[in-house]
C-alpha atoms as a PDB file:
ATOM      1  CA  UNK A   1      67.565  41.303   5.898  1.00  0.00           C
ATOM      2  CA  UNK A   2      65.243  39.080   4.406  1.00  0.00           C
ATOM      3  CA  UNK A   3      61.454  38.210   5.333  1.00  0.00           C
ATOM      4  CA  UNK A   4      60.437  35.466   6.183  1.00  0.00           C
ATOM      5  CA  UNK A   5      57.549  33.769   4.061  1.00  0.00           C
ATOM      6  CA  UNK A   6      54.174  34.911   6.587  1.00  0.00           C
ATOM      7  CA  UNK A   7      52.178  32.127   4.712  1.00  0.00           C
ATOM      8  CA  UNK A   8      51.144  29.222   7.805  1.00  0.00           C
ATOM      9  CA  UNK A   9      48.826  26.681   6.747  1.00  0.00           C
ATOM     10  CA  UNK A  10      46.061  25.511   8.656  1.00  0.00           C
ATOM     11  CA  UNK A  11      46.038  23.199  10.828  1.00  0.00           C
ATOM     12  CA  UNK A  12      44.975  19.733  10.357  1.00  0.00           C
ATOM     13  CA  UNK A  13      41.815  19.356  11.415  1.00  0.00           C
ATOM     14  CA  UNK A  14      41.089  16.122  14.037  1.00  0.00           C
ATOM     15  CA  UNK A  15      37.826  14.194  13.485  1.00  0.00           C
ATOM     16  CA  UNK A  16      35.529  14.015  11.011  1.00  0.00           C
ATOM     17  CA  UNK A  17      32.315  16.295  12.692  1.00  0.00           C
ATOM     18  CA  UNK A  18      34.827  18.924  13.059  1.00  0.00           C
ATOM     19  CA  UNK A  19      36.413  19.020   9.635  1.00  0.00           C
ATOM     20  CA  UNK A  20      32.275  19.181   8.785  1.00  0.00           C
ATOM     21  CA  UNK A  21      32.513  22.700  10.262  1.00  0.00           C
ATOM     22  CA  UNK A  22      28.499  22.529  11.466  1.00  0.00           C
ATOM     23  CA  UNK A  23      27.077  25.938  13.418  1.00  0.00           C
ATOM     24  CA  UNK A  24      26.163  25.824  16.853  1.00  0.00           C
ATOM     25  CA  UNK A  25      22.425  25.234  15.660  1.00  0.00           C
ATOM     26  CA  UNK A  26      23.275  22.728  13.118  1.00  0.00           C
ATOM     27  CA  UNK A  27      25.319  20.524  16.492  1.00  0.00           C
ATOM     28  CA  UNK A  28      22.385  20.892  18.904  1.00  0.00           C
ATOM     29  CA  UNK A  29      20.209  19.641  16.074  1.00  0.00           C
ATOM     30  CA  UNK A  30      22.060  16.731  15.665  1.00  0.00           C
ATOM     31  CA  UNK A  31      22.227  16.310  19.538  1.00  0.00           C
ATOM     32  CA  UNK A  32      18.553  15.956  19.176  1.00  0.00           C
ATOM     33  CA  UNK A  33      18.326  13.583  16.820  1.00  0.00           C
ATOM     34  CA  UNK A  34      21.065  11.347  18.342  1.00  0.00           C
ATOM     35  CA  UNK A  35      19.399  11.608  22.451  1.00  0.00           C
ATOM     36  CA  UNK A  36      15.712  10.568  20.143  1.00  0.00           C
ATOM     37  CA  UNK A  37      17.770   7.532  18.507  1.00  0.00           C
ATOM     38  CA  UNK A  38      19.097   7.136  22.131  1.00  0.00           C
ATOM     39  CA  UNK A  39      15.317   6.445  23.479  1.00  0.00           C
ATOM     40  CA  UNK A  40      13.999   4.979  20.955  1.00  0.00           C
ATOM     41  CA  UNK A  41      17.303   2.403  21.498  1.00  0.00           C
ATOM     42  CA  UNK A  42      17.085   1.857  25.324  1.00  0.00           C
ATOM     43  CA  UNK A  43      13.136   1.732  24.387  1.00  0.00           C
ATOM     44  CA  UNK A  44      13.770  -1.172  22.254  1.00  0.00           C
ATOM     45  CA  UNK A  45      15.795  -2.894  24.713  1.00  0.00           C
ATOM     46  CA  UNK A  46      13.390  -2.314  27.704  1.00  0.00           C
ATOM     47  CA  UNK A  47      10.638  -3.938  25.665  1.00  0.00           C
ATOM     48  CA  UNK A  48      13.032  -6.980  24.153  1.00  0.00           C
ATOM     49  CA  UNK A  49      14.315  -7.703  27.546  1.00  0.00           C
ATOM     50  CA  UNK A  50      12.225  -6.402  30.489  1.00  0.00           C
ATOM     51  CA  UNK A  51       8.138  -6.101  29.218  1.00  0.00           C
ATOM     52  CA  UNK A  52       8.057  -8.755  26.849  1.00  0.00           C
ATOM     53  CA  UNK A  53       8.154 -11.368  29.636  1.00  0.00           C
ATOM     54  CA  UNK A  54       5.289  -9.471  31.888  1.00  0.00           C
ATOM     55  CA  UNK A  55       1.942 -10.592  30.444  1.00  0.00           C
ATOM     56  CA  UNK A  56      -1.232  -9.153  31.430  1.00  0.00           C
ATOM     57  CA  UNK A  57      -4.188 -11.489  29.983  1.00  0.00           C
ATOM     58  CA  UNK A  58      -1.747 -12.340  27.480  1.00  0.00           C
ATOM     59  CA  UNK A  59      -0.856  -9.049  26.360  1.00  0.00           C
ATOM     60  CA  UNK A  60       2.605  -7.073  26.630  1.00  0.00           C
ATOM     61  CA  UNK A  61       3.278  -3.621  26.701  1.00  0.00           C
ATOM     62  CA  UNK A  62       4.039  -2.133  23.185  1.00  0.00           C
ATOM     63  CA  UNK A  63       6.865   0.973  24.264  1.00  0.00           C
ATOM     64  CA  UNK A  64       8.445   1.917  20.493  1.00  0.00           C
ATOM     65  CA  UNK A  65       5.103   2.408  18.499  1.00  0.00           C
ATOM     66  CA  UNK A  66       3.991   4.560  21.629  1.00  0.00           C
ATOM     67  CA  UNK A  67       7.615   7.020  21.751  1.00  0.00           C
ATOM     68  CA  UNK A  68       7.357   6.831  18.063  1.00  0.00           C
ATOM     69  CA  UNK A  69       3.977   8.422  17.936  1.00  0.00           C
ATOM     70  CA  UNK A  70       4.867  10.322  20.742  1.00  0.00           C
ATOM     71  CA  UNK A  71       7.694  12.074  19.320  1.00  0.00           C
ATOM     72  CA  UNK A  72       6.564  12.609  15.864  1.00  0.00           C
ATOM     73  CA  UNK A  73       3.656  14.205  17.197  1.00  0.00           C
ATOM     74  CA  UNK A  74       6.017  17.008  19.394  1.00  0.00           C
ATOM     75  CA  UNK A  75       8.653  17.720  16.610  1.00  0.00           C
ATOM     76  CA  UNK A  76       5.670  18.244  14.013  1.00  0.00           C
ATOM     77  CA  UNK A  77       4.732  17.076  10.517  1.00  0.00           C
ATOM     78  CA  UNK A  78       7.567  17.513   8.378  1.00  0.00           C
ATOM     79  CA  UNK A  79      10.725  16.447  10.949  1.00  0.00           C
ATOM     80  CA  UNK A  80       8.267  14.046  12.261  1.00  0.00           C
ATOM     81  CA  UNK A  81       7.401  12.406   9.531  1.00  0.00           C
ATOM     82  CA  UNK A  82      11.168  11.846   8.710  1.00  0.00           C
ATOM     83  CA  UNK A  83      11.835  10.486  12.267  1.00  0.00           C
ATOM     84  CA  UNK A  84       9.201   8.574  11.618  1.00  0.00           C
ATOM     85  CA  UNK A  85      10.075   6.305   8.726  1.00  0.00           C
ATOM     86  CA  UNK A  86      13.756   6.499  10.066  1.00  0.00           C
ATOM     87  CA  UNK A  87      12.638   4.747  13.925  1.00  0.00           C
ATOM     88  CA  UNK A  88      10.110   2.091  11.843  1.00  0.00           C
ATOM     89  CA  UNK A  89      13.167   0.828  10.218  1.00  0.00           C
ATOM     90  CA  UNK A  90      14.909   0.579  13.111  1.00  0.00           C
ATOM     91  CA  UNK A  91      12.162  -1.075  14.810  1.00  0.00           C
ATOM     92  CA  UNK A  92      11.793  -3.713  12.090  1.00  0.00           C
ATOM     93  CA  UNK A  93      15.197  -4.529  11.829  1.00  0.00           C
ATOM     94  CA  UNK A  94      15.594  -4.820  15.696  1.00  0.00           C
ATOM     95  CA  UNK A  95      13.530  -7.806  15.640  1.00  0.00           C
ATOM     96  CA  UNK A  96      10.675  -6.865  17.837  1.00  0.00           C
ATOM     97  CA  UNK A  97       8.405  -5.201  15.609  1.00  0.00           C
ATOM     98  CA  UNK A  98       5.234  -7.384  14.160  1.00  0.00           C
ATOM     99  CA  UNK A  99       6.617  -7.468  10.920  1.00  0.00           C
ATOM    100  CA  UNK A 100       7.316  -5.389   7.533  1.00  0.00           C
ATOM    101  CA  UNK A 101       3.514  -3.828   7.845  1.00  0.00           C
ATOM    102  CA  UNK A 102       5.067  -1.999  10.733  1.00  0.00           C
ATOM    103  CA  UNK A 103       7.283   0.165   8.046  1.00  0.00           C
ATOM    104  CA  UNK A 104       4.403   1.194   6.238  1.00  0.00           C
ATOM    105  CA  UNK A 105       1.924   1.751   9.379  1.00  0.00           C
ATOM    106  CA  UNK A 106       3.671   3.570  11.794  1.00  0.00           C
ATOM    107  CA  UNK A 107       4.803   6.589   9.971  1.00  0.00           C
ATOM    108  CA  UNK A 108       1.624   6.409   7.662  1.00  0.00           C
ATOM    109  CA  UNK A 109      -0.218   6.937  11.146  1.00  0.00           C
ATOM    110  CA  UNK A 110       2.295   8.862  12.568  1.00  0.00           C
ATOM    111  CA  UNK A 111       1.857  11.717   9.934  1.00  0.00           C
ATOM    112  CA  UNK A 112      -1.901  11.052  10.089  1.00  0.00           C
ATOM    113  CA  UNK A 113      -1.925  12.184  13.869  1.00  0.00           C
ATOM    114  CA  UNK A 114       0.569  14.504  13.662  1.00  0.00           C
ATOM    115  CA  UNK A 115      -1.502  16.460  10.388  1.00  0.00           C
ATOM    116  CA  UNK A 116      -4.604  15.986  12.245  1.00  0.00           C
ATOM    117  CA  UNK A 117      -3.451  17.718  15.485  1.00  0.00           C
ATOM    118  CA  UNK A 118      -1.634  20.326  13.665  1.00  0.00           C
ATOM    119  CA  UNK A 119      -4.739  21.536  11.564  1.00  0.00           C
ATOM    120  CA  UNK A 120      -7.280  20.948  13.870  1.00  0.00           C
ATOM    121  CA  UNK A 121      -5.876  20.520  17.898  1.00  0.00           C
ATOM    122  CA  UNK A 122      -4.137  23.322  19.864  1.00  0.00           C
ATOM    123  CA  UNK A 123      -0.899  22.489  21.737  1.00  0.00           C
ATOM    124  CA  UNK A 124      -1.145  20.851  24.942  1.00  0.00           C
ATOM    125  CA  UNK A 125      -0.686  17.562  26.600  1.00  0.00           C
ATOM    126  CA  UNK A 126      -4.615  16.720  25.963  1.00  0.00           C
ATOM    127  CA  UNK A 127      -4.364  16.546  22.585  1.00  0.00           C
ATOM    128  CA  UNK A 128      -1.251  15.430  22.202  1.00  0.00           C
ATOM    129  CA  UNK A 129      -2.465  12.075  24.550  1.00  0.00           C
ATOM    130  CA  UNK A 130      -5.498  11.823  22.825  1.00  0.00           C
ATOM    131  CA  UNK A 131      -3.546  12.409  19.538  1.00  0.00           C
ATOM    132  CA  UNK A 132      -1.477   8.940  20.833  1.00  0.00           C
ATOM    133  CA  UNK A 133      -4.933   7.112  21.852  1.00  0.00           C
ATOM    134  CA  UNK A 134      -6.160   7.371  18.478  1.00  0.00           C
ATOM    135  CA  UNK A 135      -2.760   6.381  16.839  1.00  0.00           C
ATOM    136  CA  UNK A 136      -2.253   3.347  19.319  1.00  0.00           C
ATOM    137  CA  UNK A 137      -5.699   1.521  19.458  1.00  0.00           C
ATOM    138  CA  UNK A 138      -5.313   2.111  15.246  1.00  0.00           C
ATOM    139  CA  UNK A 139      -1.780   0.461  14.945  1.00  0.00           C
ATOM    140  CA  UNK A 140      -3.153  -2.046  17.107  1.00  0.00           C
ATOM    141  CA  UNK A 141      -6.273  -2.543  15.548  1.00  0.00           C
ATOM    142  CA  UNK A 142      -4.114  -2.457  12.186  1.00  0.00           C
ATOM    143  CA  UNK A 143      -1.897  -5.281  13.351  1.00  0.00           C
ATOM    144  CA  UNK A 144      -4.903  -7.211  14.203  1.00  0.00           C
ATOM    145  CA  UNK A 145      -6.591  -7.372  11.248  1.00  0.00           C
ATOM    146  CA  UNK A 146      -3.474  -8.130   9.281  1.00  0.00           C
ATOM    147  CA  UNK A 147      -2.483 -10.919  11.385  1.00  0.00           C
ATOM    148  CA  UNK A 148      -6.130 -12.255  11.177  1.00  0.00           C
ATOM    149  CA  UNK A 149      -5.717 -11.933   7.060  1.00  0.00           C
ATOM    150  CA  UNK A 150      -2.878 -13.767   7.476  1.00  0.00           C
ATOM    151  CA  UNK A 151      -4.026 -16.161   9.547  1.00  0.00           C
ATOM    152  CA  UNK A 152      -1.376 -15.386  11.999  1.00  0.00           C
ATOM    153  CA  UNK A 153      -4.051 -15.225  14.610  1.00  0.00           C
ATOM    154  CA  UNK A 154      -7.877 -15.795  15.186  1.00  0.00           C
ATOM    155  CA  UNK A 155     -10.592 -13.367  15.680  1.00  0.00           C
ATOM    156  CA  UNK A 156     -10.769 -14.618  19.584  1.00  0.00           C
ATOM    157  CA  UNK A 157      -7.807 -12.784  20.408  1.00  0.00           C
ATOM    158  CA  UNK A 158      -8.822  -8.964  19.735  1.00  0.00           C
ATOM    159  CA  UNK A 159      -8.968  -7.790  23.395  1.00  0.00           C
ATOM    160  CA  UNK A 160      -5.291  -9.274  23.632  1.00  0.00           C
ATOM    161  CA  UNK A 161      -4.309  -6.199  21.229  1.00  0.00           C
ATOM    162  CA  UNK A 162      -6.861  -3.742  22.864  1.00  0.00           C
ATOM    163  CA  UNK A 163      -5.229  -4.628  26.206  1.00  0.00           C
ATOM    164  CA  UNK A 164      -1.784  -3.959  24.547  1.00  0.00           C
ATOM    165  CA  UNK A 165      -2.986  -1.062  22.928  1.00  0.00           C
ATOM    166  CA  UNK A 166      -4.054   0.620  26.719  1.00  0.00           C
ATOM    167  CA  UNK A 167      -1.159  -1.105  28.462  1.00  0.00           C
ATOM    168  CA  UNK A 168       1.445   1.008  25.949  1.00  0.00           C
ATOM    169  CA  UNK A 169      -0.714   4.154  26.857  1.00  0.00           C
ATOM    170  CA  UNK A 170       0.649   4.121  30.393  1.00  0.00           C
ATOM    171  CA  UNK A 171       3.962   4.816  29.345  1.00  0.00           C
ATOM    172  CA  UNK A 172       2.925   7.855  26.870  1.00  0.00           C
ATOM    173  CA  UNK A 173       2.452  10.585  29.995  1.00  0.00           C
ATOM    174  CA  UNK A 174       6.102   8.998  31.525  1.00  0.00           C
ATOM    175  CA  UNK A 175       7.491   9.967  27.879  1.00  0.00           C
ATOM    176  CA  UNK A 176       5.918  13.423  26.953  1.00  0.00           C
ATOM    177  CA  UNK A 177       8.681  15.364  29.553  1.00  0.00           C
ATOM    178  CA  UNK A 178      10.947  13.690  28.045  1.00  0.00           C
ATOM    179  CA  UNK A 179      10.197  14.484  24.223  1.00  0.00           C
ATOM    180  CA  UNK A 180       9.648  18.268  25.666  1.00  0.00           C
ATOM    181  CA  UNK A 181      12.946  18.164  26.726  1.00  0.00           C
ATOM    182  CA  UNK A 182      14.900  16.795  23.794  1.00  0.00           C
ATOM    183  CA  UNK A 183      12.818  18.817  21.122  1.00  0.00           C
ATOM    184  CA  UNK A 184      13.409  21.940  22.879  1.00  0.00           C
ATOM    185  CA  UNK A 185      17.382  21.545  22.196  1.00  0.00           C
ATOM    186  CA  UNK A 186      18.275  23.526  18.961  1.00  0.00           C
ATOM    187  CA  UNK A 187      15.094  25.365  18.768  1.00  0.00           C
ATOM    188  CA  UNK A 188      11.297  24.442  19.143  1.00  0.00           C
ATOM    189  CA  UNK A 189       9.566  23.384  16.271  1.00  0.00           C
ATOM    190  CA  UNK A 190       6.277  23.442  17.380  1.00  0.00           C
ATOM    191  CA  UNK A 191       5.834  25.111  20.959  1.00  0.00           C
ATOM    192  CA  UNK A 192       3.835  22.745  23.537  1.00  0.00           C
END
């Protein structure tokens, strides 16, 4: 009696993540990365459509600079940084940000913050709110003086971007559970 050939060949493999083949670790690292795209997203939104149109002595609240800080200070300097420059873009091609100097600012300040507390701050929610103080009233102080250079706007109106600047500070403590929650999925970086 003959054998029969034992040779099968896989299986053809469904989707593309899956023909990837990623670990465990490597899939709850992308999870991460896709739920921070997913704030920074419905962030976005909420400011467009929702906190654009409230005006507080003609300021508005300033939400994706905030999470952006926010965020790249939790994950740390070197995934930070990355996030970083990746959510600027976003931001400036989502039409809301205050231009192109808004690629260049935010992650230079975001790595700034994020060195600086690293090197110098323990962990903690203190420091990483006054971490976001410092980065906010600079990125707004930043804008300011680069719209004045401009001559997008007049030297009358710097407590409009102070206000904005304190206003987006309200929403940092509302966002620091949730950045502890998403950066502890796949492993903490940087323990808070």
């Amino acid at each position: 009696m003959a054998r029969k050939n034992e040779f099968k060949p896989d299986r053809p493999y469904s989707n593309w993540f899956s023909r990837m083949m990623p670990t465990r670790t490597q899939r709850r690292h992308f999870l991460k990365w896709m739920l921070y795209v997913l704030v920074l997203l419905v962030l976005i939104v909420l400011q467009d459509v929702v906190f654009s149109r409230i005006r507080l002595a003609g300021a508005a609240i300033d939400l994706v600079p905030c999470a952006i800080f926010l965020f790249c200070i939790l994950e740390g300097t070197e995934r930070g940084s990355v996030f970083a420059l990746c959510s600027a873009l976003i931001y400036l091609f989502s039409g809301s940000s205050p231009g192109i100097i808004s690629l260049v600012l935010i992650p230079f300040i975001a790595i700034l913050t994020s060195v600086f507390r690293q090197a110098y701050l323990q962990k903690g929610f203190g420091t990483a709110m006054l971490c976001i103080i410092c980065a906010m009233f600079l990125y707004e102080i930043t804008v300011f003086l680069a719209g004045v250079a401009m001559g997008l706007t007049y030297w009358g109106r710097y407590y409009g971007f102070l206000i904005t600047a304190a206003l987006s500070l309200i929403a940092a403590p509302v966002l620091y559970p949730i950045g502890l929650s998403i950066g502890g999925i796949g492993g903490e970086t940087w323990k808070e």
